[in-house]
N, C-alpha and C. Protein backbone atom coordinates (compact mmCIF):
# COMPACT_ATOMS: atom_id res chain seq x y z
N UNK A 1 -1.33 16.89 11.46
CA UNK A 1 -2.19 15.83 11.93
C UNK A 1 -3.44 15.76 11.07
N UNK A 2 -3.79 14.35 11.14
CA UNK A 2 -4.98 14.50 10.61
C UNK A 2 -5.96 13.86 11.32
N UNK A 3 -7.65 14.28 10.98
CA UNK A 3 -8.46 13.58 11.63
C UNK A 3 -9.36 13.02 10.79
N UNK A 4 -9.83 11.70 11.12
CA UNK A 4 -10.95 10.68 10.45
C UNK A 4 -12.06 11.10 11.07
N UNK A 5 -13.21 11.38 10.17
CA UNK A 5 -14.68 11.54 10.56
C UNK A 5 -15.60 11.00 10.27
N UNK A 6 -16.46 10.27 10.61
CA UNK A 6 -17.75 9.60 10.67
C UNK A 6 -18.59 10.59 10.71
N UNK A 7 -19.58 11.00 9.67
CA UNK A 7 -20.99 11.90 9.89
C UNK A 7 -22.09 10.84 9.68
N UNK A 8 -22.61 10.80 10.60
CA UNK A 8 -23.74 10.51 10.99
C UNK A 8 -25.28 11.25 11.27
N UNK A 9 -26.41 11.11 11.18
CA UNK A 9 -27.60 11.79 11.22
C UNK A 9 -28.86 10.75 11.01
N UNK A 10 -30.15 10.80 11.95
CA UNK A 10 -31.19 10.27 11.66
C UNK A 10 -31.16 8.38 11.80
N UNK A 11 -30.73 8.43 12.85
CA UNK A 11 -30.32 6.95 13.31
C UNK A 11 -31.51 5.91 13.52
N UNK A 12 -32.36 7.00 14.27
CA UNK A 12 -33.94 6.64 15.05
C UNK A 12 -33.70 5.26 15.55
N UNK A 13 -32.63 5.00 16.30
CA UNK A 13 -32.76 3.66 16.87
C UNK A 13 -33.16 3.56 18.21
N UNK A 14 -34.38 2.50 18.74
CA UNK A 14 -34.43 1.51 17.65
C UNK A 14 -35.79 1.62 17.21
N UNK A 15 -36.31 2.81 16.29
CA UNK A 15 -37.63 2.94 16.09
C UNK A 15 -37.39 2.45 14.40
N UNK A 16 -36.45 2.62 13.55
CA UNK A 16 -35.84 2.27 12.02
C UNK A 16 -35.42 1.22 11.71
N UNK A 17 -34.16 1.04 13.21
CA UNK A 17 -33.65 -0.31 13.11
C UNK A 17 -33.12 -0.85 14.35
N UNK A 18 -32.90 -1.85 14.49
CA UNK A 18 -32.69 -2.28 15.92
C UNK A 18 -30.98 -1.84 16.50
N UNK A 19 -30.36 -1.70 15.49
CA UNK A 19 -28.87 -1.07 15.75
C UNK A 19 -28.21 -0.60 14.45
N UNK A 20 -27.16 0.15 14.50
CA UNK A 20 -26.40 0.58 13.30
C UNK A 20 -26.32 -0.88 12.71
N UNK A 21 -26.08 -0.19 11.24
CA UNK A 21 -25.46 -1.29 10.52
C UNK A 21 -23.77 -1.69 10.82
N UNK A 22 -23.68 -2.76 10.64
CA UNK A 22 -22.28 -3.24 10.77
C UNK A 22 -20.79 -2.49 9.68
N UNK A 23 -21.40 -2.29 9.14
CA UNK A 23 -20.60 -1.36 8.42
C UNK A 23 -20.24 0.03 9.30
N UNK A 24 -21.69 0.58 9.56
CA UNK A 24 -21.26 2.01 10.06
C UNK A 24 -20.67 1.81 11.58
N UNK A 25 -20.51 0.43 12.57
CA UNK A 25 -19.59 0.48 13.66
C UNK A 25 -17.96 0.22 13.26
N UNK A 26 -17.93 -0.67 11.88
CA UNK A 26 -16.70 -0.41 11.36
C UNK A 26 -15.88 0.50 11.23
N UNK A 27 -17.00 1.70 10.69
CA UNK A 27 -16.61 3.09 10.71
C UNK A 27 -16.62 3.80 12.06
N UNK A 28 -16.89 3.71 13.11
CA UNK A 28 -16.80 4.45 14.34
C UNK A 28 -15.44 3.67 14.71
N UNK A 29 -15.33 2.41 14.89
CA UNK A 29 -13.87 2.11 15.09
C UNK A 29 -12.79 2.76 14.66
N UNK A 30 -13.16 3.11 13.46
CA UNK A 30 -11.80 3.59 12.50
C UNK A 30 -11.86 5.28 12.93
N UNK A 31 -12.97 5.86 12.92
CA UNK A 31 -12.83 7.22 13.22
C UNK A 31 -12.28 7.91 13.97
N UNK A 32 -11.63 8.82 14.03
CA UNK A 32 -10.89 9.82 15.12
C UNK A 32 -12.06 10.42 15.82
N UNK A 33 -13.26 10.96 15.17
CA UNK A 33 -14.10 11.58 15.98
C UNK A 33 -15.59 11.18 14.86
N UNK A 34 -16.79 10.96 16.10
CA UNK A 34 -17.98 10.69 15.25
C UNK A 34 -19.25 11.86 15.70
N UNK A 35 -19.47 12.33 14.28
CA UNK A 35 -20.31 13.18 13.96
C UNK A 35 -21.54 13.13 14.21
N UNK A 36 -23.03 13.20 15.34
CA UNK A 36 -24.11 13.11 15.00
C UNK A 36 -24.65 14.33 14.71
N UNK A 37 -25.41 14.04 13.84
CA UNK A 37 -26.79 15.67 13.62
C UNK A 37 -28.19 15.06 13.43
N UNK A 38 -28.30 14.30 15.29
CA UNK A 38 -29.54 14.37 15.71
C UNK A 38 -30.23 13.28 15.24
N UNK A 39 -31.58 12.74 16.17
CA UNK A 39 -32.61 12.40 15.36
C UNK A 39 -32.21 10.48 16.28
N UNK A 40 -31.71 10.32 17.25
CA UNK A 40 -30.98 9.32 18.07
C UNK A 40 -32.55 8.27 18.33
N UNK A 41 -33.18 9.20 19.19
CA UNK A 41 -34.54 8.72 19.09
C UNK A 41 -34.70 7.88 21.25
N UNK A 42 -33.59 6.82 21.68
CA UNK A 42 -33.38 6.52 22.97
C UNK A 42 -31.91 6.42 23.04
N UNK A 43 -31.58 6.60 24.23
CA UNK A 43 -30.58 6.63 25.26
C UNK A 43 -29.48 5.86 24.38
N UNK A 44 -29.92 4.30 24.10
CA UNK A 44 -28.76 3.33 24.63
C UNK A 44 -27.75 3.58 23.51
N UNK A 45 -28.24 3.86 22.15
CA UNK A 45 -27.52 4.33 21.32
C UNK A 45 -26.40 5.13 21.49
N UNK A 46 -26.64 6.33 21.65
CA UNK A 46 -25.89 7.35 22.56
C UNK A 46 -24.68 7.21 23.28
N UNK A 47 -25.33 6.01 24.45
CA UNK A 47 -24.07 5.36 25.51
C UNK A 47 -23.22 4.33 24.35
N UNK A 48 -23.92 3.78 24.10
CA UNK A 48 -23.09 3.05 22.27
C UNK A 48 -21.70 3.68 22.03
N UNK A 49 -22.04 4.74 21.39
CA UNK A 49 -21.17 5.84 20.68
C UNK A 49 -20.17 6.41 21.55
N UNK A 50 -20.63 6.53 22.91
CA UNK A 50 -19.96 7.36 23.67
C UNK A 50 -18.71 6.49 24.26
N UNK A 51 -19.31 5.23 24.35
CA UNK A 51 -18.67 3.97 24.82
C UNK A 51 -17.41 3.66 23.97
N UNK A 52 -17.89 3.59 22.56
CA UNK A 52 -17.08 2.72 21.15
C UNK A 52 -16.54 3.86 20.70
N UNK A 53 -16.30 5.42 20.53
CA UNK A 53 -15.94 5.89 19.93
C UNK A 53 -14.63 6.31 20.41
N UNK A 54 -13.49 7.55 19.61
CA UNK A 54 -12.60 7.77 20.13
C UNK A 54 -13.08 9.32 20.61
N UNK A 55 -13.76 10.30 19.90
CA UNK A 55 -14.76 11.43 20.18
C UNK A 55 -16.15 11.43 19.86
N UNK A 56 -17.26 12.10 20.56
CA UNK A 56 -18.10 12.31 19.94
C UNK A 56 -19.01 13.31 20.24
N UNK A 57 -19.07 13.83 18.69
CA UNK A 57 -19.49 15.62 18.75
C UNK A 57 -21.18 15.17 18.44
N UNK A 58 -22.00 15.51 19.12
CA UNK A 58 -23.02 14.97 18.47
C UNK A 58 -24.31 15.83 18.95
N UNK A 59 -25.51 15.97 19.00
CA UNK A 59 -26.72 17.30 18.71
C UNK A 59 -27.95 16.73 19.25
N UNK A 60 -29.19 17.05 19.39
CA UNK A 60 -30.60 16.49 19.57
C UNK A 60 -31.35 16.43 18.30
N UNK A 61 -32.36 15.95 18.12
CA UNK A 61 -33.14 16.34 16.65
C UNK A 61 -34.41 16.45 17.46
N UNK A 62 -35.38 16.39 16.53
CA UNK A 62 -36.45 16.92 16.78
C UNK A 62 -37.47 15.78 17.04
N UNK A 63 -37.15 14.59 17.01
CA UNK A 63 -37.41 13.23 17.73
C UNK A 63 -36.75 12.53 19.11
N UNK A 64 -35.73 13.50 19.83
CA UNK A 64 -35.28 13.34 20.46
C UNK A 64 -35.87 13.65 21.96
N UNK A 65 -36.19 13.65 23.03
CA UNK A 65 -36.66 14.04 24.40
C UNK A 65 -35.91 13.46 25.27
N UNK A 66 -36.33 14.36 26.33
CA UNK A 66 -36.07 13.59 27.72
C UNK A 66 -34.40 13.74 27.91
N UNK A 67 -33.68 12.40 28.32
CA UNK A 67 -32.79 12.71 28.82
C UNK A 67 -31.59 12.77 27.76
N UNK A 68 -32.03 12.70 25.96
CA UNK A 68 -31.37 12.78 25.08
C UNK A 68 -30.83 14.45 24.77
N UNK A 69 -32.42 15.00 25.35
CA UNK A 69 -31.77 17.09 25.04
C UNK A 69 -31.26 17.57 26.46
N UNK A 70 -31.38 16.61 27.57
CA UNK A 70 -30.59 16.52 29.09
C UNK A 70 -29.38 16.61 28.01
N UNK A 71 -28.86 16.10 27.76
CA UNK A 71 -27.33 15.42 27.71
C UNK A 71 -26.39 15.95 26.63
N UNK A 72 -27.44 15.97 25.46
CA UNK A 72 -27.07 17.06 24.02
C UNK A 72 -27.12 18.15 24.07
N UNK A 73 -26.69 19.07 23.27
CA UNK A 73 -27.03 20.41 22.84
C UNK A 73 -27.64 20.61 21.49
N UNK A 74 -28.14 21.59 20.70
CA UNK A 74 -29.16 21.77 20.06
C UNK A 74 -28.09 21.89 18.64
N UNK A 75 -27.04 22.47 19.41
CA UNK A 75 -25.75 22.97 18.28
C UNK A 75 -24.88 22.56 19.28
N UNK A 76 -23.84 21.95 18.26
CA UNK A 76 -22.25 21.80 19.17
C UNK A 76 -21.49 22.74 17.75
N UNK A 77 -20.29 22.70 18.45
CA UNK A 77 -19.22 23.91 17.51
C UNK A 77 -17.87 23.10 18.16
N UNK A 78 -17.19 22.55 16.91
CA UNK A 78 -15.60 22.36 17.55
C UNK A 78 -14.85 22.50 16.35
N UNK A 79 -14.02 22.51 16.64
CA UNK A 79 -12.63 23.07 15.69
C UNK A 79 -11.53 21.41 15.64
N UNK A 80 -11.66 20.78 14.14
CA UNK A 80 -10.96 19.74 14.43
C UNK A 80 -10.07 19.92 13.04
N UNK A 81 -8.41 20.12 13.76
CA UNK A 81 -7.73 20.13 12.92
C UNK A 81 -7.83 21.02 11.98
N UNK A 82 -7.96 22.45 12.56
CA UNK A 82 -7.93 24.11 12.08
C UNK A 82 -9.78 24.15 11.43
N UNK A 83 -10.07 22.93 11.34
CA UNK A 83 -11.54 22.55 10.75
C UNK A 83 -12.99 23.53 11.78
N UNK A 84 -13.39 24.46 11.67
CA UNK A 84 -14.22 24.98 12.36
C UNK A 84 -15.40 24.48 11.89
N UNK A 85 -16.25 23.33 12.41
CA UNK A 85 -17.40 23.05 12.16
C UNK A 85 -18.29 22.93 13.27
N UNK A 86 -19.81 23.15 12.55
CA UNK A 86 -20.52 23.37 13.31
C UNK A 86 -21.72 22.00 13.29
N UNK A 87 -22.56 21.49 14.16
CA UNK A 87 -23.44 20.55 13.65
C UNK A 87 -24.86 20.62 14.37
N UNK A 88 -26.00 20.71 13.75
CA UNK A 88 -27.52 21.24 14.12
C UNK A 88 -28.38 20.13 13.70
N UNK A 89 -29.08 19.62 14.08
CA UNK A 89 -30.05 18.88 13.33
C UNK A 89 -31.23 19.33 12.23
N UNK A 90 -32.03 21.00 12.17
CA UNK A 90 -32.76 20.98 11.28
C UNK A 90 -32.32 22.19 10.97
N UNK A 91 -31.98 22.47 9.54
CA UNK A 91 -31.65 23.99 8.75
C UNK A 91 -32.86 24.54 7.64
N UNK A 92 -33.98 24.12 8.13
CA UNK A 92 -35.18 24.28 7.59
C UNK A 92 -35.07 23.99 6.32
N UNK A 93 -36.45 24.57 5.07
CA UNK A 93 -36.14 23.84 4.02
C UNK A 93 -35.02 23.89 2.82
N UNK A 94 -35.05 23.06 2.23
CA UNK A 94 -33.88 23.11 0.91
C UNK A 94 -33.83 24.28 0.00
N UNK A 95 -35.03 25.09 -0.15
CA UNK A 95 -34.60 26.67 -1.10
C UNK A 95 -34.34 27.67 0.00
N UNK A 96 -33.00 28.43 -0.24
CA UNK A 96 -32.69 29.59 0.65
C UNK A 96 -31.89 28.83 1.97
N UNK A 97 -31.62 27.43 1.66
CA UNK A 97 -30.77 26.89 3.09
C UNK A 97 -29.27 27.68 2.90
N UNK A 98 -28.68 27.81 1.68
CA UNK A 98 -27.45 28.11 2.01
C UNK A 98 -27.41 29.77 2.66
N UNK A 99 -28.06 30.53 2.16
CA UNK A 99 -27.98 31.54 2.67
C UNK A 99 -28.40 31.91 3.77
N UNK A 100 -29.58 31.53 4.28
CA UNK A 100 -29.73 30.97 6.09
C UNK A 100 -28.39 30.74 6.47
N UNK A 101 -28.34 29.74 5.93
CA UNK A 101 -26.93 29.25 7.34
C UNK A 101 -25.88 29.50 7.46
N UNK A 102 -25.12 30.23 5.93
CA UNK A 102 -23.97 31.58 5.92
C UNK A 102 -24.52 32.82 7.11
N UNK A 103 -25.83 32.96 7.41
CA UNK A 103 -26.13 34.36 7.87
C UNK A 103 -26.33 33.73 9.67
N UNK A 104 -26.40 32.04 10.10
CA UNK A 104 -26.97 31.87 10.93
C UNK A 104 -25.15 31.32 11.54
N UNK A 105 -24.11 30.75 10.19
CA UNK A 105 -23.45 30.17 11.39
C UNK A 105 -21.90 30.75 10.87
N UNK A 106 -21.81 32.25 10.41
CA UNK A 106 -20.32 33.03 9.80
C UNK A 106 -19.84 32.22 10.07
N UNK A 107 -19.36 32.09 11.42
CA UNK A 107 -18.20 31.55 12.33
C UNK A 107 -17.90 29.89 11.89
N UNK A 108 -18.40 29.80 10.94
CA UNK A 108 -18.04 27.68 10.35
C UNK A 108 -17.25 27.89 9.27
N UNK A 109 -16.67 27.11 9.18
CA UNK A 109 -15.96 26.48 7.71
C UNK A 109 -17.18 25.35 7.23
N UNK A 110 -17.89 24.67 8.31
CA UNK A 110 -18.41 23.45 7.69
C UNK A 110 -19.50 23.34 8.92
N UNK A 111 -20.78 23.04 8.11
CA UNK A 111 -22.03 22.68 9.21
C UNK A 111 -22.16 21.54 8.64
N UNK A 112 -22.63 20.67 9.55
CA UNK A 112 -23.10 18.80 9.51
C UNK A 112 -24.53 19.37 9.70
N UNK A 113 -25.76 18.96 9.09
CA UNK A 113 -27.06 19.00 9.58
C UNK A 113 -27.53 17.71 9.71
N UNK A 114 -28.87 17.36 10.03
CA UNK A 114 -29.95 16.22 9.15
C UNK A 114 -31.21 16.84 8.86
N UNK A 115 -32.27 15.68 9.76
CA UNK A 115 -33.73 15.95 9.47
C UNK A 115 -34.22 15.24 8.46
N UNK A 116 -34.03 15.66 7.24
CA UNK A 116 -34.36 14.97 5.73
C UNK A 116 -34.17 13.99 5.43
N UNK A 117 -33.32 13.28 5.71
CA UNK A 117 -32.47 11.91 5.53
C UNK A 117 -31.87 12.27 3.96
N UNK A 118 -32.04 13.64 3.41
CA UNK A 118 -31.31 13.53 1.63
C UNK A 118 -30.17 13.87 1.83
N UNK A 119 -29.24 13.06 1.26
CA UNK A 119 -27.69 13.57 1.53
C UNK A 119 -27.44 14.85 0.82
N UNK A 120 -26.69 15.48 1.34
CA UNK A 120 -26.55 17.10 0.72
C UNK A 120 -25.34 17.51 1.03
N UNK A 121 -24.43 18.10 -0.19
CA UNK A 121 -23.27 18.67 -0.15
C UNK A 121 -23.11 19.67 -0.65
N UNK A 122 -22.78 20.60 -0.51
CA UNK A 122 -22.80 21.98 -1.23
C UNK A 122 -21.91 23.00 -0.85
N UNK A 123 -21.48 24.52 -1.17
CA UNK A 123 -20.58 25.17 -0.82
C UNK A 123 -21.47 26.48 -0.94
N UNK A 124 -21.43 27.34 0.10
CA UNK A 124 -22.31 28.31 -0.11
C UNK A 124 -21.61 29.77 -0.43
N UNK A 125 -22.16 30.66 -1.00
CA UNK A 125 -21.24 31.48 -1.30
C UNK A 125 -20.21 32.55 -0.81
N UNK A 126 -20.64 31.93 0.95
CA UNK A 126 -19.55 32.43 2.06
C UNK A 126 -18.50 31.38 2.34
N UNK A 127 -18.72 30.63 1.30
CA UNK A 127 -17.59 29.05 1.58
C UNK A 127 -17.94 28.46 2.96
N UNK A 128 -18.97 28.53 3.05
CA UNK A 128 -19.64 28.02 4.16
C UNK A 128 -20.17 26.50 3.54
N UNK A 129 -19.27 25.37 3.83
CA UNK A 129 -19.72 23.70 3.23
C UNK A 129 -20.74 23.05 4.44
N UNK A 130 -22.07 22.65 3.64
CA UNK A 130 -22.84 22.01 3.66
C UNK A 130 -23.00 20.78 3.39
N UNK A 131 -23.22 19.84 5.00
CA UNK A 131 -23.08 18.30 4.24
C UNK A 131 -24.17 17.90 5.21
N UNK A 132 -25.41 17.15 4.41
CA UNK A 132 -26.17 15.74 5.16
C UNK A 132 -25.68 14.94 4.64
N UNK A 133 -25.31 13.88 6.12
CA UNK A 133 -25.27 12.13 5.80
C UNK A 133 -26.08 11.50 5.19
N UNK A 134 -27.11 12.15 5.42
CA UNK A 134 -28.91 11.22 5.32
C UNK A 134 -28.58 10.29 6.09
N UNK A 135 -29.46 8.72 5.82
CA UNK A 135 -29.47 8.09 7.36
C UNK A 135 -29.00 6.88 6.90
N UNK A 136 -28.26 6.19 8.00
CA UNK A 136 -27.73 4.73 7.61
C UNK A 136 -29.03 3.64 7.86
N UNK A 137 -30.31 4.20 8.17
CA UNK A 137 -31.07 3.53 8.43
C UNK A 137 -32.63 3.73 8.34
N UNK A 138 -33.01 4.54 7.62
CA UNK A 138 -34.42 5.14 7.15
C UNK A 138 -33.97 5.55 5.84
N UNK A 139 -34.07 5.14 4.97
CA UNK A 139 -34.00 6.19 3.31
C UNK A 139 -34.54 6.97 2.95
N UNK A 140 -36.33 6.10 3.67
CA UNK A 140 -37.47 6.95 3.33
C UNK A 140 -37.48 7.20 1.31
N UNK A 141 -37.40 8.52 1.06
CA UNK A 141 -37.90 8.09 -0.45
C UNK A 141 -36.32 8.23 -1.46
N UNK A 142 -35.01 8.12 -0.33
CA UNK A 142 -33.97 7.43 -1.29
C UNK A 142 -33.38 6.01 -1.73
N UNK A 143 -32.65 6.03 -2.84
CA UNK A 143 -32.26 4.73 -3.42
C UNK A 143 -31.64 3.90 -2.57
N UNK A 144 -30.77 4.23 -1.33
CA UNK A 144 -29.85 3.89 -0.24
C UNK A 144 -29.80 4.29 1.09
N UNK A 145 -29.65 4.06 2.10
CA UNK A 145 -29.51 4.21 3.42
C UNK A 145 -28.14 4.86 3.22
N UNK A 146 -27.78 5.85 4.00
CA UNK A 146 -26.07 6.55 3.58
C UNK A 146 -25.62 7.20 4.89
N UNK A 147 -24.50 7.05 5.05
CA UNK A 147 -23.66 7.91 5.71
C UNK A 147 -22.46 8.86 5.38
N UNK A 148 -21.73 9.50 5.96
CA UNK A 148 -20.43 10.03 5.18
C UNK A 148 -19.31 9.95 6.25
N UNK A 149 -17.82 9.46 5.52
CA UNK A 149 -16.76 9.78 5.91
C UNK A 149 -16.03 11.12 5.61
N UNK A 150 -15.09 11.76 6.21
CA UNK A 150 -14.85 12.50 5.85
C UNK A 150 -12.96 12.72 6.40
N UNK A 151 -12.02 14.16 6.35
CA UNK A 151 -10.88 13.99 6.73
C UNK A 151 -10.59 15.31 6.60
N UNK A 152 -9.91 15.78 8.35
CA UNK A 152 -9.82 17.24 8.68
C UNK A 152 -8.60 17.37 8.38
N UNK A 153 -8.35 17.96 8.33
CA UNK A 153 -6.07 18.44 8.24
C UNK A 153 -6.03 19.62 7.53
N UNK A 154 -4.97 20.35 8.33
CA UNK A 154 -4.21 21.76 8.15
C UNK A 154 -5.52 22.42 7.78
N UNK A 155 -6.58 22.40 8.36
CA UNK A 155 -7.97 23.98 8.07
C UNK A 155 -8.60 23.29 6.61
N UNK A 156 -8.53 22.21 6.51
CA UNK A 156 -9.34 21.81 5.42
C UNK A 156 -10.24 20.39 5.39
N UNK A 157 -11.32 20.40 5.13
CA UNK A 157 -12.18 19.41 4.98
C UNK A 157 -12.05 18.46 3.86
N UNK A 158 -11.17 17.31 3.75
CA UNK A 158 -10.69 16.49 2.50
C UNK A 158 -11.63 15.32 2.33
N UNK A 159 -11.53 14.52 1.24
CA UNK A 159 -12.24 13.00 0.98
C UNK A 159 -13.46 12.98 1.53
N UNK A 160 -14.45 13.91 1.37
CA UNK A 160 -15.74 13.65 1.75
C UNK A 160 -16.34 12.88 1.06
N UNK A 161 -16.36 11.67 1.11
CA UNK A 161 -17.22 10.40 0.75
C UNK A 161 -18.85 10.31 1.23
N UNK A 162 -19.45 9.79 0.08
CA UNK A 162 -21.27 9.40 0.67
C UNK A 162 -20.40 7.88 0.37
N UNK A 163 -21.11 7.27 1.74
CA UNK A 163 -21.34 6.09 1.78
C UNK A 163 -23.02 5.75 1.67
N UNK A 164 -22.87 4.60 1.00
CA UNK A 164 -24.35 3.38 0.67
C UNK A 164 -24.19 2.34 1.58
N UNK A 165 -25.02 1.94 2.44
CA UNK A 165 -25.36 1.03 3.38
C UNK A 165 -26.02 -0.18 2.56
N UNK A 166 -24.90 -1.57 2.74
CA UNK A 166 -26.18 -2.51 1.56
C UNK A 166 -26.78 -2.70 2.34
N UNK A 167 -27.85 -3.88 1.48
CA UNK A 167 -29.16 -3.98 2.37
C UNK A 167 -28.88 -5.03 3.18
């Protein structure tokens, strides 16, 4: 089997934008399961996702309150398609992240973070894979608004795509 993934992170709706882009509900349609790492900002979003999706694994960020860390957890952990991943919203800063989070999360094949909005992919030297979406809707100081697709099967993380949000 395989599974379709939507990673998502840093939505801030509707403090960024008044809703996802049309592109990225394209992509929750199509997805088997959708990824957040945090950063939602109110409720209705949330019920959005929870509503339109087929799963959804998704976290608090550090803009989040109230009945968003009611409802989230800080870390979720699921196993999709032998795929052991983990997803957090902040892995503090960019020097010394990979080795933090080999020492903070053994137990992953793959952590989803945000926070930053910089997309980030990497492999750490516990084969511990590192991916930010960055945001389909704040760039802040990147060239593009981005998200990522991705594809679980037989214990492996395949076609990890950055998507560009046009304007």
């Amino acid at each position: 089997m395989t599974a379709r993934l939507l990673l998502l992170a840093d939505t801030h709706v509707p403090k960024r934008a008044r809703d996802l882009p049309a592109a990225v509900w394209r992509e929750v349609d199509d997805a088997d399961v959708v990824i957040h790492a945090g950063d939602w900002v109110e409720v209705p979003l949330l019920d959005s996702l929870v509503e339109r999706s087929r799963r959804l694994v998704g976290v608090y960020g550090n803009n989040d309150h109230g009945v968003l860390t009611e409802r989230l957890p800080e870390v979720a952990r699921v196993e999709l398609e032998g795929v052991r991943l983990g997803v957090v919203h902040e892995t503090g800063q960019a020097k010394g992240r990979e080795e933090r989070c080999s020492a903070q999360f053994p137990d992953l094949d793959v952590l989803v973070f945000g926070h930053s909005h910089i997309p980030w992919d990497t492999t750490t030297s516990t084969g511990l894979r590192l991916l930010n979406p960055g945001s389909p809707t704040d760039r802040r100081r990147q060239p593009f608004c981005t998200f990522m697709t991705a594809r679980a099967q037989d214990g492996r993380l395949d076609d990890v795509t950055l998507r560009r949000v046009a304007r």
